[in-house]
C-alpha atoms as a PDB file:
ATOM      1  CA  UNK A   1     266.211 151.888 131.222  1.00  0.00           C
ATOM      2  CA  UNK A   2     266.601 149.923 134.097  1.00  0.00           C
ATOM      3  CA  UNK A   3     268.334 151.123 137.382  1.00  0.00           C
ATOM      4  CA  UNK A   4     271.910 149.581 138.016  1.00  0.00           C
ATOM      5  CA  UNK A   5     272.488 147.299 140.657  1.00  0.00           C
ATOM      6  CA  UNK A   6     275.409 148.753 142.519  1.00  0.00           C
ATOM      7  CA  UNK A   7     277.601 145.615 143.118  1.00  0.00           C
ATOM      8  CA  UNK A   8     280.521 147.161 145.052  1.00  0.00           C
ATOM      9  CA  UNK A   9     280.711 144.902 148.514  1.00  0.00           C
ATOM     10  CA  UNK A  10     278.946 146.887 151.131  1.00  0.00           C
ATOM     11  CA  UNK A  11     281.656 148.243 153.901  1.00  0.00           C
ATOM     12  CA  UNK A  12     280.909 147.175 157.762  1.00  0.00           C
ATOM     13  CA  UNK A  13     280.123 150.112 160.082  1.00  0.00           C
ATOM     14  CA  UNK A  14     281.087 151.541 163.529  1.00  0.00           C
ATOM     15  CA  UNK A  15     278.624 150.201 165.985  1.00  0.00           C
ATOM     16  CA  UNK A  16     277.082 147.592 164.180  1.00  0.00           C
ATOM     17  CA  UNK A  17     277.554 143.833 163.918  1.00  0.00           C
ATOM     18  CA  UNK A  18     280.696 142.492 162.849  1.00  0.00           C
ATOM     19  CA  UNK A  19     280.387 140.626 159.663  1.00  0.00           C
ATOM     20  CA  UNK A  20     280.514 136.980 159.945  1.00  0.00           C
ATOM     21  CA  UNK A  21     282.866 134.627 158.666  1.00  0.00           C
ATOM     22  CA  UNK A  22     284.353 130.864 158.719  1.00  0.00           C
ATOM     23  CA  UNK A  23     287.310 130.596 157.199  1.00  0.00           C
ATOM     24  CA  UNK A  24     290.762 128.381 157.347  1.00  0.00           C
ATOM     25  CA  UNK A  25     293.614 129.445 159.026  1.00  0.00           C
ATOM     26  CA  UNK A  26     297.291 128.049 160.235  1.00  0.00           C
ATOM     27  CA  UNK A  27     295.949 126.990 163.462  1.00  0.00           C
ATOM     28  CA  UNK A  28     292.657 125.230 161.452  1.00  0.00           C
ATOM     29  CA  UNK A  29     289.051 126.846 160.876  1.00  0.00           C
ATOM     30  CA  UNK A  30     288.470 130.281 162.609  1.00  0.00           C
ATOM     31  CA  UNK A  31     284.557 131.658 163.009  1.00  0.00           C
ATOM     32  CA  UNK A  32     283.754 135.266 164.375  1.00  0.00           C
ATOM     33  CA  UNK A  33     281.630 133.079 166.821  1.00  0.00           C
ATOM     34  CA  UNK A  34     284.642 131.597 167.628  1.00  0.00           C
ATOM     35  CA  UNK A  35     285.514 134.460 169.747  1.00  0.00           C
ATOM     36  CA  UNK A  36     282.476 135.283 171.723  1.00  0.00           C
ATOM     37  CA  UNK A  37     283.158 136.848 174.850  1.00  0.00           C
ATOM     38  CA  UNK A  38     286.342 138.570 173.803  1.00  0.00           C
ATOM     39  CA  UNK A  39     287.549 141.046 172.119  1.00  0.00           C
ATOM     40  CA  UNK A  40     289.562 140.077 169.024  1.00  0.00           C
ATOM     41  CA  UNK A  41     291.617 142.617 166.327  1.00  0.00           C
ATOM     42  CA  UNK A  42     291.495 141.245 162.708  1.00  0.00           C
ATOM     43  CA  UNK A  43     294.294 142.767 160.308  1.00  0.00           C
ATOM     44  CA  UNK A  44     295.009 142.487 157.136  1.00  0.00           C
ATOM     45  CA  UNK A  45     297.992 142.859 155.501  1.00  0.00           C
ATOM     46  CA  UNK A  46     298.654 142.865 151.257  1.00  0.00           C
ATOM     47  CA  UNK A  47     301.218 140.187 151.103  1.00  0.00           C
ATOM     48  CA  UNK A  48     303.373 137.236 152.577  1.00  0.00           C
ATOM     49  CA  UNK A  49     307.229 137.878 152.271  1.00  0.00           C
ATOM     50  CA  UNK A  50     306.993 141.311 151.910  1.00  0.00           C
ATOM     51  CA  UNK A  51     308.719 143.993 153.779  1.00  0.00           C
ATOM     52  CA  UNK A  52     306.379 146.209 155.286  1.00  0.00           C
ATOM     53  CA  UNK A  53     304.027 142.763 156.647  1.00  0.00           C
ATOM     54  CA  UNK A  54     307.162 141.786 158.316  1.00  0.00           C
ATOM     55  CA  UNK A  55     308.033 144.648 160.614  1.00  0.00           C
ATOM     56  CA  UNK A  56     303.871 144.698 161.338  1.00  0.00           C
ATOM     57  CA  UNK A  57     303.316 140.848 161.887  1.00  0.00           C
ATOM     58  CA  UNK A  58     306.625 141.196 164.176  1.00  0.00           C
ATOM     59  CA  UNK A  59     305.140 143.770 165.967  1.00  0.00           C
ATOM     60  CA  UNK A  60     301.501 142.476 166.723  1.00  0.00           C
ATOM     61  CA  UNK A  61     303.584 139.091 168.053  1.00  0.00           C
ATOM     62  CA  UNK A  62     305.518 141.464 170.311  1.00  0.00           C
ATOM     63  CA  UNK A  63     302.323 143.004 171.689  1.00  0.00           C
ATOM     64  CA  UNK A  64     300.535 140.015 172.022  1.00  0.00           C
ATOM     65  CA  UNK A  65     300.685 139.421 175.149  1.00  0.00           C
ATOM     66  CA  UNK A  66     299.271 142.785 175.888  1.00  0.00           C
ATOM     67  CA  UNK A  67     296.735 142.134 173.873  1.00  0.00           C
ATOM     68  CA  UNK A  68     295.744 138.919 175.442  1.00  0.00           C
ATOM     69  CA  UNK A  69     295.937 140.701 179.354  1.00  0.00           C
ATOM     70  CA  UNK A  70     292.860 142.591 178.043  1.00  0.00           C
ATOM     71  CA  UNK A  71     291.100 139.580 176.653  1.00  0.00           C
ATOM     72  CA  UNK A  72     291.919 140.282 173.165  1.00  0.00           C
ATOM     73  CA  UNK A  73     292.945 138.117 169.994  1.00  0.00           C
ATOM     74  CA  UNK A  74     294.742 138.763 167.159  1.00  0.00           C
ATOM     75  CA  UNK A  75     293.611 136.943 163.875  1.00  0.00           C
ATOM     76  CA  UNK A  76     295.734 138.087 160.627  1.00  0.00           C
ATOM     77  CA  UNK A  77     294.415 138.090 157.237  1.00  0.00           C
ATOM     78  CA  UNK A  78     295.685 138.295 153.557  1.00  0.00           C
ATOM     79  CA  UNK A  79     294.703 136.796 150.083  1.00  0.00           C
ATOM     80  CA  UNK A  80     297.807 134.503 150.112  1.00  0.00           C
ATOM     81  CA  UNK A  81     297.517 130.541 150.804  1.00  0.00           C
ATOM     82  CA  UNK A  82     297.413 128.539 153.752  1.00  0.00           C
ATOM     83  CA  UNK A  83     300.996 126.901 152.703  1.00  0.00           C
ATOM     84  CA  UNK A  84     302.301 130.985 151.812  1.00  0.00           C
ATOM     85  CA  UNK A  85     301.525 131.816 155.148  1.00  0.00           C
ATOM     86  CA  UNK A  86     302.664 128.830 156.992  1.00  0.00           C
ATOM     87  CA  UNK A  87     306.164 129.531 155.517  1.00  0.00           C
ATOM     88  CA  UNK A  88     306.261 133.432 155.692  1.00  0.00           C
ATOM     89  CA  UNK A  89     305.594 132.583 159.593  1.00  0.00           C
ATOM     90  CA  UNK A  90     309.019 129.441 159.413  1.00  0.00           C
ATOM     91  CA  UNK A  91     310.531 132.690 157.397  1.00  0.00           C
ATOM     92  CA  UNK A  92     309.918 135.010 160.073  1.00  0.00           C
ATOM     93  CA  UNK A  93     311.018 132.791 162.982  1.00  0.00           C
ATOM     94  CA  UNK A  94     313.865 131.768 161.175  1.00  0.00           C
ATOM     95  CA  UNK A  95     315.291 135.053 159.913  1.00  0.00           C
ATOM     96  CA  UNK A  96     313.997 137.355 162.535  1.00  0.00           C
ATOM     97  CA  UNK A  97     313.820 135.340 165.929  1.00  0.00           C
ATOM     98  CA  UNK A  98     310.311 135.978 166.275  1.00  0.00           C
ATOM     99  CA  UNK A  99     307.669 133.329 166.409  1.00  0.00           C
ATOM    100  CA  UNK A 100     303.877 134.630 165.370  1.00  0.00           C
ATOM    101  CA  UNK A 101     301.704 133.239 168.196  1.00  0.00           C
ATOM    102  CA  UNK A 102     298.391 133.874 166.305  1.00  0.00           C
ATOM    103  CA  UNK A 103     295.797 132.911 163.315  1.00  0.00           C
ATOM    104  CA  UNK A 104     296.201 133.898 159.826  1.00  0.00           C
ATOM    105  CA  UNK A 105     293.374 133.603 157.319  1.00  0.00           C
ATOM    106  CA  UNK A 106     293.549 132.127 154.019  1.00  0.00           C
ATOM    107  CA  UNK A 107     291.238 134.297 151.927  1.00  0.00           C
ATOM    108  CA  UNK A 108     292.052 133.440 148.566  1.00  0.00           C
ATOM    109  CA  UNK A 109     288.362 133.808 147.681  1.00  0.00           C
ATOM    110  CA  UNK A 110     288.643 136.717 149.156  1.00  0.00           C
ATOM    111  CA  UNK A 111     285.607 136.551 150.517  1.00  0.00           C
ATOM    112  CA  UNK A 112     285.869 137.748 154.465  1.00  0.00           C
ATOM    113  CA  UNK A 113     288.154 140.490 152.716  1.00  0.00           C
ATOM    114  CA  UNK A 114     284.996 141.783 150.744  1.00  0.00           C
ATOM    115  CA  UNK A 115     282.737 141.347 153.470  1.00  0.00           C
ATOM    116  CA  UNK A 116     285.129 143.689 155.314  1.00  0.00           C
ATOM    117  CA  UNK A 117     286.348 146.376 152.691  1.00  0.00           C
ATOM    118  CA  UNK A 118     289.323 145.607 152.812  1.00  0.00           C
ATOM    119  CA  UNK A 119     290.040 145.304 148.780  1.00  0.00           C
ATOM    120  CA  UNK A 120     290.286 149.263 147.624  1.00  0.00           C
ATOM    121  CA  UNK A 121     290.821 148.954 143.967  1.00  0.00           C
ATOM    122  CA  UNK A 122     292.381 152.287 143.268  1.00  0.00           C
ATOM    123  CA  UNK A 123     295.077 150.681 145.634  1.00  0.00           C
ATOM    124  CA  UNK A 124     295.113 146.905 144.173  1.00  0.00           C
ATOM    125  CA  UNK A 125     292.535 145.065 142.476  1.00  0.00           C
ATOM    126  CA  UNK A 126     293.730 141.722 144.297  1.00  0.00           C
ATOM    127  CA  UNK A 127     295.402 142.507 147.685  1.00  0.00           C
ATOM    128  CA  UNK A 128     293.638 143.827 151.062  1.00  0.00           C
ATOM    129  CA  UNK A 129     294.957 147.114 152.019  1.00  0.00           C
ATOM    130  CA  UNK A 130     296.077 147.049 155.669  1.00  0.00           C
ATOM    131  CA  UNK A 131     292.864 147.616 157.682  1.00  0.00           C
ATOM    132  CA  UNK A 132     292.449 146.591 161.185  1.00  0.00           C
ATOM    133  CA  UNK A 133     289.132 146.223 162.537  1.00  0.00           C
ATOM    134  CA  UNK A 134     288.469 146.526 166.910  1.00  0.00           C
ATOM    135  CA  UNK A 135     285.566 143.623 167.588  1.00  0.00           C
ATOM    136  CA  UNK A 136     284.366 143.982 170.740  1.00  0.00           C
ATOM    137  CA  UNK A 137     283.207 140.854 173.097  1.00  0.00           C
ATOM    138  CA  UNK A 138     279.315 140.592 171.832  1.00  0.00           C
ATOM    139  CA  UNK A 139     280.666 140.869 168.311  1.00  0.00           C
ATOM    140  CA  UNK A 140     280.206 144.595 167.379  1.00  0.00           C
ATOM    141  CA  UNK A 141     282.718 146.140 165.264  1.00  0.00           C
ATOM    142  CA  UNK A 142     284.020 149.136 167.330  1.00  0.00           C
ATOM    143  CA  UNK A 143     287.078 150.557 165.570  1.00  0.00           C
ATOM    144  CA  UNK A 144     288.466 151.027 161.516  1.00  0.00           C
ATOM    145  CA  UNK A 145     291.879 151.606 160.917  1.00  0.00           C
ATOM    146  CA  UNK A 146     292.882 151.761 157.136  1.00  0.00           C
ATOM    147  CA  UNK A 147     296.666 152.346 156.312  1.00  0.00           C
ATOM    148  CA  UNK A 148     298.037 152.297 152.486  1.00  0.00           C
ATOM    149  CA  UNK A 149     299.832 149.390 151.572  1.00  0.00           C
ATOM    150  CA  UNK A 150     303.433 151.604 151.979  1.00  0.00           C
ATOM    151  CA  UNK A 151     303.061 152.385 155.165  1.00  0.00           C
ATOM    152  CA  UNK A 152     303.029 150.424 158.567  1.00  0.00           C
ATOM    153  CA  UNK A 153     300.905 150.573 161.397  1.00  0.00           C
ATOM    154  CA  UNK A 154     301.894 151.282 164.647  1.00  0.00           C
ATOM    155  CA  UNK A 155     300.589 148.296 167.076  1.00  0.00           C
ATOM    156  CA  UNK A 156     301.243 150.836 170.714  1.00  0.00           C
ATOM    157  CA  UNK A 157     298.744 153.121 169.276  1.00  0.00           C
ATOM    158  CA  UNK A 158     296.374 149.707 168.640  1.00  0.00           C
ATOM    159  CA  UNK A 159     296.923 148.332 171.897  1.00  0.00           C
ATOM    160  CA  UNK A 160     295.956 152.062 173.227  1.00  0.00           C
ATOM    161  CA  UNK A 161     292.775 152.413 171.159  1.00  0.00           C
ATOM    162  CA  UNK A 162     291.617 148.757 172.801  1.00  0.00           C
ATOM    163  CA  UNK A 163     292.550 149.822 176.178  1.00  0.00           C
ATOM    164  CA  UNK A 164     290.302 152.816 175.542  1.00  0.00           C
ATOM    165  CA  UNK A 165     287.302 151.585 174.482  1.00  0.00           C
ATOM    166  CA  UNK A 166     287.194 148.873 177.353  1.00  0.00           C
ATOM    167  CA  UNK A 167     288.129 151.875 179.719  1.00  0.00           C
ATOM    168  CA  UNK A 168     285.044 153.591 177.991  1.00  0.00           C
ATOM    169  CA  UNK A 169     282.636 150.347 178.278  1.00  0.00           C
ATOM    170  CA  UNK A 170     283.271 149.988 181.841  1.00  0.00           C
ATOM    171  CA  UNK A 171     283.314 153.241 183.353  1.00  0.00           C
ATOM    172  CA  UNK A 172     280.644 155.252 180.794  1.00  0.00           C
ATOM    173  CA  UNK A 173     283.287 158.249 179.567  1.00  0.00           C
ATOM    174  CA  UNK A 174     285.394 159.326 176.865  1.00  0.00           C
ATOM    175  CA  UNK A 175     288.799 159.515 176.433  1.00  0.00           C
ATOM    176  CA  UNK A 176     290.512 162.797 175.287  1.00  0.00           C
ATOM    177  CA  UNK A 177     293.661 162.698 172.315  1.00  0.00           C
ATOM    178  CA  UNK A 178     296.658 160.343 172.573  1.00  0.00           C
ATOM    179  CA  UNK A 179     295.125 158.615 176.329  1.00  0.00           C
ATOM    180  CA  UNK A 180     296.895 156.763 178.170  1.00  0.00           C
ATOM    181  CA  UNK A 181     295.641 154.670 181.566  1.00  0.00           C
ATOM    182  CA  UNK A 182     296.110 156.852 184.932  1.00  0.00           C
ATOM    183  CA  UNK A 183     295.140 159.735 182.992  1.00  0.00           C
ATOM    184  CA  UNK A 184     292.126 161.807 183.048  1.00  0.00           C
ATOM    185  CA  UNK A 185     289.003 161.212 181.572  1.00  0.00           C
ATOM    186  CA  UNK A 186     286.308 163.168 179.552  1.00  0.00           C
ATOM    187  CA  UNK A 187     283.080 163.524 181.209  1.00  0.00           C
ATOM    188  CA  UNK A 188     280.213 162.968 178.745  1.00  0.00           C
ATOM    189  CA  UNK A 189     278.531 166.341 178.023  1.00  0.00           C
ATOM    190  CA  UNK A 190     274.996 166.935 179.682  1.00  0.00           C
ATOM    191  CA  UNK A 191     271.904 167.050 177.622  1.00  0.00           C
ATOM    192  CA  UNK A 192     269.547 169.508 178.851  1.00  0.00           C
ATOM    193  CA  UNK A 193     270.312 172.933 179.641  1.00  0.00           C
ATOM    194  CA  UNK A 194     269.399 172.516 183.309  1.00  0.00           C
ATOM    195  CA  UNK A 195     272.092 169.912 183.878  1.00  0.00           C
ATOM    196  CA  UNK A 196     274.546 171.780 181.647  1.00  0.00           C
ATOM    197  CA  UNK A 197     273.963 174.938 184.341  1.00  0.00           C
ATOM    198  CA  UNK A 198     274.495 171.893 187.452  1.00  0.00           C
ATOM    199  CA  UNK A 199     277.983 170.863 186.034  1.00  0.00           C
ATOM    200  CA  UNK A 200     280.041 174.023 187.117  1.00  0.00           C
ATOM    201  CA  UNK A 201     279.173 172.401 190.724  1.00  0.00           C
ATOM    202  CA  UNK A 202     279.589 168.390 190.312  1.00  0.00           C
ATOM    203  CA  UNK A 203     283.048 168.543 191.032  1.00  0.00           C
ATOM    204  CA  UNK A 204     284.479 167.736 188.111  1.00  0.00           C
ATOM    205  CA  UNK A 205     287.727 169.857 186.556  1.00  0.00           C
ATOM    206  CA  UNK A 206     285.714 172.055 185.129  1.00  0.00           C
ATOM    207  CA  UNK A 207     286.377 174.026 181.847  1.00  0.00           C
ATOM    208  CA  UNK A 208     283.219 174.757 180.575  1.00  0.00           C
ATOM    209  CA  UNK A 209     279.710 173.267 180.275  1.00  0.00           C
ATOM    210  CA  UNK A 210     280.377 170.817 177.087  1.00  0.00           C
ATOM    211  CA  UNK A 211     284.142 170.175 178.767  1.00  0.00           C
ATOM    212  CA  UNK A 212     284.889 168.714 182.071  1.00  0.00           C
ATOM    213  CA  UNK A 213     287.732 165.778 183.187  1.00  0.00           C
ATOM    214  CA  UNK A 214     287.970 163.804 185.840  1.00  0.00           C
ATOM    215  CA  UNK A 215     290.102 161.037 187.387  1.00  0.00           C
ATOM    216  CA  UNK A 216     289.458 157.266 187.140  1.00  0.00           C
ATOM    217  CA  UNK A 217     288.865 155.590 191.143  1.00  0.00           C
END
């Protein structure tokens, strides 16, 4: 008997490269290399003119000027058309007052949504669960968020999780639960026992030799 060929689409990984794409959106052909030298979040959502989408797209639109301070884009994504989501977005601006200032993909194919996991079939067969993916600026895929397709994301906590991995790039530390900037940082553990006996006197706020904080300069 021959082996089976398992032919489930392979799901990207923390720390690795983003997968690549080229794909059409409402403001014209998107590619990952497109956004070199930022950071970008791509989202997907299950459907246009649906409830739950709304409140989220409204949301990321709200925040998106936050998100572009820290040299991030937003690209939506779902496995509607190009003409489904040019009028959800008239829909939204009409009805809710809210214009959405970035990209969505048309993935009918559903093609960048495979390459990304974001089609769970024990959740739909034909819709992308809402997954939001952190890319950092050399194209590495940094953060996974899945959420069912009943329940909304929160975009603050999104914003925060961005803010903290740039604060982690640039100054070399980790940040404890729920993080906000101006508060204290973790100090990366040592790794020998000689510096793990040093850290009691680095000057650190010391709690033990795996757990010390210390304040951003």
């Amino acid at each position: 008997m021959e082996p089976q060929t398992d032919t489930r689409p392979s799901f990207p990984r923390i720390n690795a490269p983003s997968p690549d794409f080229e794909a059409k959106t409402t403001s014209g052909v998107r590619k990952l290399s497109d956004y070199k030298g930022k950071w970008l979040v791509l989202f997907s959502h299950p459907a246009d003119f649906t409830p739950v989408c709304t409140t989220e797209f409204i949301g990321f639109a709200k925040h998106y000027e936050e998100f572009r301070k820290m040299n991030c884009d937003l690209l939506g994504l779902s496995v509607d058309s190009l003409f489904s989501h040019v009028a959800w977005m008239r829909n939204i601006k009409e009805k809710f007052g809210v214009e959405i200032p970035f990209p969505i993909i048309d993935d009918t194919s559903m093609k960048v949504a495979n390459s990304y996991g974001m089609i769970h079939p024990e959740a739909g067969e034909t819709s992308a669960v809402r997954a939001t993916f952190v890319i950092d600026d050399k194209a590495y895929l940094r953060a996974m968020i899945y959420y069912p397709m009943t329940n909304g994301r929160s975009i603050p906590e999104i914003v925060r999780l961005v803010t903290a991995l740039q604060t982690t790039d640039k100054h070399g530390v980790a940040t404890p639960e729920g993080w906000l900037p101006g508060e204290k940082v973790i100090v990366p553990p040592p790794q020998t026992s000689e510096a793990a006996q040093k850290r009691a006197g680095e000057g650190y706020e010391y709690t033990d030799w795996y757990f010390s904080k210390k304040d951003l300069k």
